[in-house]
C-alpha atoms as a PDB file:
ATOM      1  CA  UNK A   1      80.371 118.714 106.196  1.00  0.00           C
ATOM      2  CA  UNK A   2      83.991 118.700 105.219  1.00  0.00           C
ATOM      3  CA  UNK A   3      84.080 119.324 101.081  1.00  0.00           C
ATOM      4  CA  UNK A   4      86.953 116.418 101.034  1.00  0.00           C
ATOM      5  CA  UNK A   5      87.761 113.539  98.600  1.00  0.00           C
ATOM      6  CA  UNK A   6      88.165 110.697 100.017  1.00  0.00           C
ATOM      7  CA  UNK A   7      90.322 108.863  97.368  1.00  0.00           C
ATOM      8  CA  UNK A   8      92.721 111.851  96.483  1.00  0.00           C
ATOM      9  CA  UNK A   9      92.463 113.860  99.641  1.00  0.00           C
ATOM     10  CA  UNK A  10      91.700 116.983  97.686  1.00  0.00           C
ATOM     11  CA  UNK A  11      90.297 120.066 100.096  1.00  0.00           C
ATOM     12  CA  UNK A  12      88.857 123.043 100.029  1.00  0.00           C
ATOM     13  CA  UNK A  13      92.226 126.144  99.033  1.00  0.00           C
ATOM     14  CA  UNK A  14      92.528 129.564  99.991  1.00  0.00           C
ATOM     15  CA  UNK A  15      93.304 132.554  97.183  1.00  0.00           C
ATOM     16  CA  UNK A  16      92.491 135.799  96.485  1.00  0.00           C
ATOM     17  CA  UNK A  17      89.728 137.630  94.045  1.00  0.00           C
ATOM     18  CA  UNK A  18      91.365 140.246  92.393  1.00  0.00           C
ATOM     19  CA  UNK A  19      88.789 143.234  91.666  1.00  0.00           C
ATOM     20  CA  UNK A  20      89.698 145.375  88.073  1.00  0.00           C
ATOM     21  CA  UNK A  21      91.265 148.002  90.966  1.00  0.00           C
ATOM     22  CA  UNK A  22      93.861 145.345  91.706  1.00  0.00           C
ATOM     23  CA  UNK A  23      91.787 145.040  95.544  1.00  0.00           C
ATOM     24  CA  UNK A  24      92.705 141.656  96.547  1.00  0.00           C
ATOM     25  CA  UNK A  25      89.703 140.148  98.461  1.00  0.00           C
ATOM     26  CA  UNK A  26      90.078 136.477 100.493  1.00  0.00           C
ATOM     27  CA  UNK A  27      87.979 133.784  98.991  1.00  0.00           C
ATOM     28  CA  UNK A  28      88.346 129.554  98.731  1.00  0.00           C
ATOM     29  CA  UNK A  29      88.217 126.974  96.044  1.00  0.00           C
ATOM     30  CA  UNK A  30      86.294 124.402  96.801  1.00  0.00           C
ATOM     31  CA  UNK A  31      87.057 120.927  94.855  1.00  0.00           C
ATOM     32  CA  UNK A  32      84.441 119.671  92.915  1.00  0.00           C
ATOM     33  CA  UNK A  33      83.271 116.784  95.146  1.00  0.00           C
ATOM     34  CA  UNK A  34      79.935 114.339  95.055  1.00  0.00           C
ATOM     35  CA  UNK A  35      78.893 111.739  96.590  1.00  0.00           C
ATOM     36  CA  UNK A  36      78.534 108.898  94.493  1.00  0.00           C
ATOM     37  CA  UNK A  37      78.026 104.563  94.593  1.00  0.00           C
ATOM     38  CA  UNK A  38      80.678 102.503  92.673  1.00  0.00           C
ATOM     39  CA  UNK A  39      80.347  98.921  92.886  1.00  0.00           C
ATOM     40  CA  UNK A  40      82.096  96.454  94.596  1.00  0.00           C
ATOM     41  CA  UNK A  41      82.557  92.960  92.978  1.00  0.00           C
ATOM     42  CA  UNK A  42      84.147  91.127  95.666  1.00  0.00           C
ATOM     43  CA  UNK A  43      80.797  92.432  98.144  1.00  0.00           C
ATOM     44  CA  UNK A  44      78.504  92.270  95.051  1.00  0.00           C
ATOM     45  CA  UNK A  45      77.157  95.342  96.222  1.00  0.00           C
ATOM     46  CA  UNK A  46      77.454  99.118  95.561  1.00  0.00           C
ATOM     47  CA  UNK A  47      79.729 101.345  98.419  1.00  0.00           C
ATOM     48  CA  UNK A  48      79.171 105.229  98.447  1.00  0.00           C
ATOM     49  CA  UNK A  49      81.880 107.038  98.215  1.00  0.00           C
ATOM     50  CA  UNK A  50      82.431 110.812  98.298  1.00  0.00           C
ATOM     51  CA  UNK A  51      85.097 111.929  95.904  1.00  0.00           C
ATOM     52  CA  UNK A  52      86.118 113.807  93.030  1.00  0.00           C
ATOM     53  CA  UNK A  53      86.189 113.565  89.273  1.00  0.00           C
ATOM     54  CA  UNK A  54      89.947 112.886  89.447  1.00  0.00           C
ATOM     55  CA  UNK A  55      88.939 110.240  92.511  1.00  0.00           C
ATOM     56  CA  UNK A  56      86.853 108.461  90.259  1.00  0.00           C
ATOM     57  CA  UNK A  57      89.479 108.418  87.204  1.00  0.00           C
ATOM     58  CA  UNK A  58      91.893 107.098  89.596  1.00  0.00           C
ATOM     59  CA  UNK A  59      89.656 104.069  90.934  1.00  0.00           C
ATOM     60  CA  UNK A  60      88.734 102.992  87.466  1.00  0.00           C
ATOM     61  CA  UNK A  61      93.000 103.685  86.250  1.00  0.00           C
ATOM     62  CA  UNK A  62      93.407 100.909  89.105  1.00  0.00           C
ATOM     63  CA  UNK A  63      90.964  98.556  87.994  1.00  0.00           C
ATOM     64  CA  UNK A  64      87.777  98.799  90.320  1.00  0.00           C
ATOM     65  CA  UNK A  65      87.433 100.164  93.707  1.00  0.00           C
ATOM     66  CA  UNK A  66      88.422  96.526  94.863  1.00  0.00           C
ATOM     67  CA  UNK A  67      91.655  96.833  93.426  1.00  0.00           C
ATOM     68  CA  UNK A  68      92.275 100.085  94.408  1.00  0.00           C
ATOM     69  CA  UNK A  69      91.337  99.403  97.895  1.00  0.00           C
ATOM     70  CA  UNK A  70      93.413  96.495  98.028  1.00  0.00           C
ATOM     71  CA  UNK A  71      96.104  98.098  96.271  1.00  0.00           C
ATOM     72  CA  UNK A  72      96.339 101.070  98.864  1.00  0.00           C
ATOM     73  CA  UNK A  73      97.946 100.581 102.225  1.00  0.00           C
ATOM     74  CA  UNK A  74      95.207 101.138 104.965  1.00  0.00           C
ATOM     75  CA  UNK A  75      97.169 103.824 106.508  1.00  0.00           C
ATOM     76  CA  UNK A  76      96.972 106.055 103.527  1.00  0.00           C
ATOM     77  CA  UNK A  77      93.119 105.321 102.781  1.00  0.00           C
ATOM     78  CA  UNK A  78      90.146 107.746 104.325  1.00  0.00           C
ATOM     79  CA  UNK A  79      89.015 106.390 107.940  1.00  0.00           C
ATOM     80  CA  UNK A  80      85.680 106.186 106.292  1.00  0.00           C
ATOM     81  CA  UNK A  81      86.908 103.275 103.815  1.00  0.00           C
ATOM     82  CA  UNK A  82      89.269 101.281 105.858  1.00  0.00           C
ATOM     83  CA  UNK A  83      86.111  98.962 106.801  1.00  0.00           C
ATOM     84  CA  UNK A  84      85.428  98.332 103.655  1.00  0.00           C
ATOM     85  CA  UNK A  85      88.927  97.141 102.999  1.00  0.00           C
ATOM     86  CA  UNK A  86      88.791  95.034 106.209  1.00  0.00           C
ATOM     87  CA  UNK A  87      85.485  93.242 104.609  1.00  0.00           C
ATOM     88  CA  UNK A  88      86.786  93.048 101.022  1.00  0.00           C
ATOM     89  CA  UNK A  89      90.062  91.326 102.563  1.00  0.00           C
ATOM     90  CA  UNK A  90      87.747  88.954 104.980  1.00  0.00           C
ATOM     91  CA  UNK A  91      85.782  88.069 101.479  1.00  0.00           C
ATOM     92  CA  UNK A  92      88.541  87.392  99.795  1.00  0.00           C
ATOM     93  CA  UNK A  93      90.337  85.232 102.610  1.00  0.00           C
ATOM     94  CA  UNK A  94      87.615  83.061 102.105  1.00  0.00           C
ATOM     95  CA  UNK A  95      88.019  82.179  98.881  1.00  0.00           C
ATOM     96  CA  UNK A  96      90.751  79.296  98.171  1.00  0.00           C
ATOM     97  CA  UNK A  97      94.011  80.456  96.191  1.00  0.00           C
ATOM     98  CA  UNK A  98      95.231  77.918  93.954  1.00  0.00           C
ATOM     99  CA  UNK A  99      97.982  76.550  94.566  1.00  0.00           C
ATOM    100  CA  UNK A 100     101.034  76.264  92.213  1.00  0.00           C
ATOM    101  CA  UNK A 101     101.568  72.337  91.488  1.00  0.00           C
ATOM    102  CA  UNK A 102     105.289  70.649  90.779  1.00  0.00           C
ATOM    103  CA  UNK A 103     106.018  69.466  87.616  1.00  0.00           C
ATOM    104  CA  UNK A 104     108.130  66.325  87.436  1.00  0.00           C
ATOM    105  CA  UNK A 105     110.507  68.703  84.808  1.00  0.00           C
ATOM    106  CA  UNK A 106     113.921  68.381  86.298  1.00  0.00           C
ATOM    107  CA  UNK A 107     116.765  71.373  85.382  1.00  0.00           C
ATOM    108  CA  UNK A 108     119.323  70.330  83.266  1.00  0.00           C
ATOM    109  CA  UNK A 109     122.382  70.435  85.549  1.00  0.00           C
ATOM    110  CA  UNK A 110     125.097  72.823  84.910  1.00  0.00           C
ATOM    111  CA  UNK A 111     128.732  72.649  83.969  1.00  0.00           C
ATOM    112  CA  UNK A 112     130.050  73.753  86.810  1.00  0.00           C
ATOM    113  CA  UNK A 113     127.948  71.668  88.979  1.00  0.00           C
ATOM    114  CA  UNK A 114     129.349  68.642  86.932  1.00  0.00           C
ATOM    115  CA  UNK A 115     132.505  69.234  87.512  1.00  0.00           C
ATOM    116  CA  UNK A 116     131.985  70.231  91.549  1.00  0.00           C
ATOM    117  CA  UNK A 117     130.235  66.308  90.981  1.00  0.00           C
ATOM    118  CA  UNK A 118     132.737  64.200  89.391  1.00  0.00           C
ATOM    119  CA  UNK A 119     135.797  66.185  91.985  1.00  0.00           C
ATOM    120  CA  UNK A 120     133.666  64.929  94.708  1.00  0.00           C
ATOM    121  CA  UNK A 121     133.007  60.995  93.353  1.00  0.00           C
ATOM    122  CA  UNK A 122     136.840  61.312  92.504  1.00  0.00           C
ATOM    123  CA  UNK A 123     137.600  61.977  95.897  1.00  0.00           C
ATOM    124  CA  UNK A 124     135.682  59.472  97.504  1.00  0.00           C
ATOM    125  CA  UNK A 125     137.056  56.975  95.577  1.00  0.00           C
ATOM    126  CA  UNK A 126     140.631  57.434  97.104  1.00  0.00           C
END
């Protein structure tokens, strides 16, 4: 089992223990990762998720894991969530954006635009 979040990408590093002789001895820091189930609004159901303390923090900064999923390009997510993506997007596709509608508010035309106007009525007068 890879010890790997899947939000920040944080691994497992490599250092050295230092004994009171000054002996430098190999060892690893492993990131502080769990596996955990944050909920998904768009599926209405909860997705587990294996990630870090700082993973979590940065799904909730976002604004849900929806958000952050949708947020994210799928080429820079974990393999492991780019389903869920896929079915979050499929949801979402079939719910009905409104649409903006046209007012009948017209823009005051410009100066310029009056004068371009009146040249060209002038013109086609002669």
């Amino acid at each position: 089992m890879t010890r790997r979040c899947m939000v920040t990408g944080k691994g497992p590093q490599v250092g050295n223990n230092v004994s009171h002789a000054n002996n430098p001895t190999k060892r690893r820091f492993l990131p502080s990762v769990k596996t955990t189930s944050i909920y998904s609004e768009v599926l209405g159901r909860m997705v587990s998720v294996k990630t870090s303390t700082h993973g979590i923090r940065t799904i909730e900064h976002k604004g849900g894991l929806d958000a952050y999923l949708m947020g994210t390009a799928s080429t820079k997510l974990d393999e492991s969530l780019r389903p869920i993506r896929a079915e979050i997007k499929a949801k979402q596709g079939d719910v009905k954006k409104p649409v903006a509608k046209k007012t009948g508010v017209r823009k005051t035309p410009s100066a310029r635009s009056l004068k371009i106007t009146a040249a060209r009525k002038a013109a086609a007068a002669k």
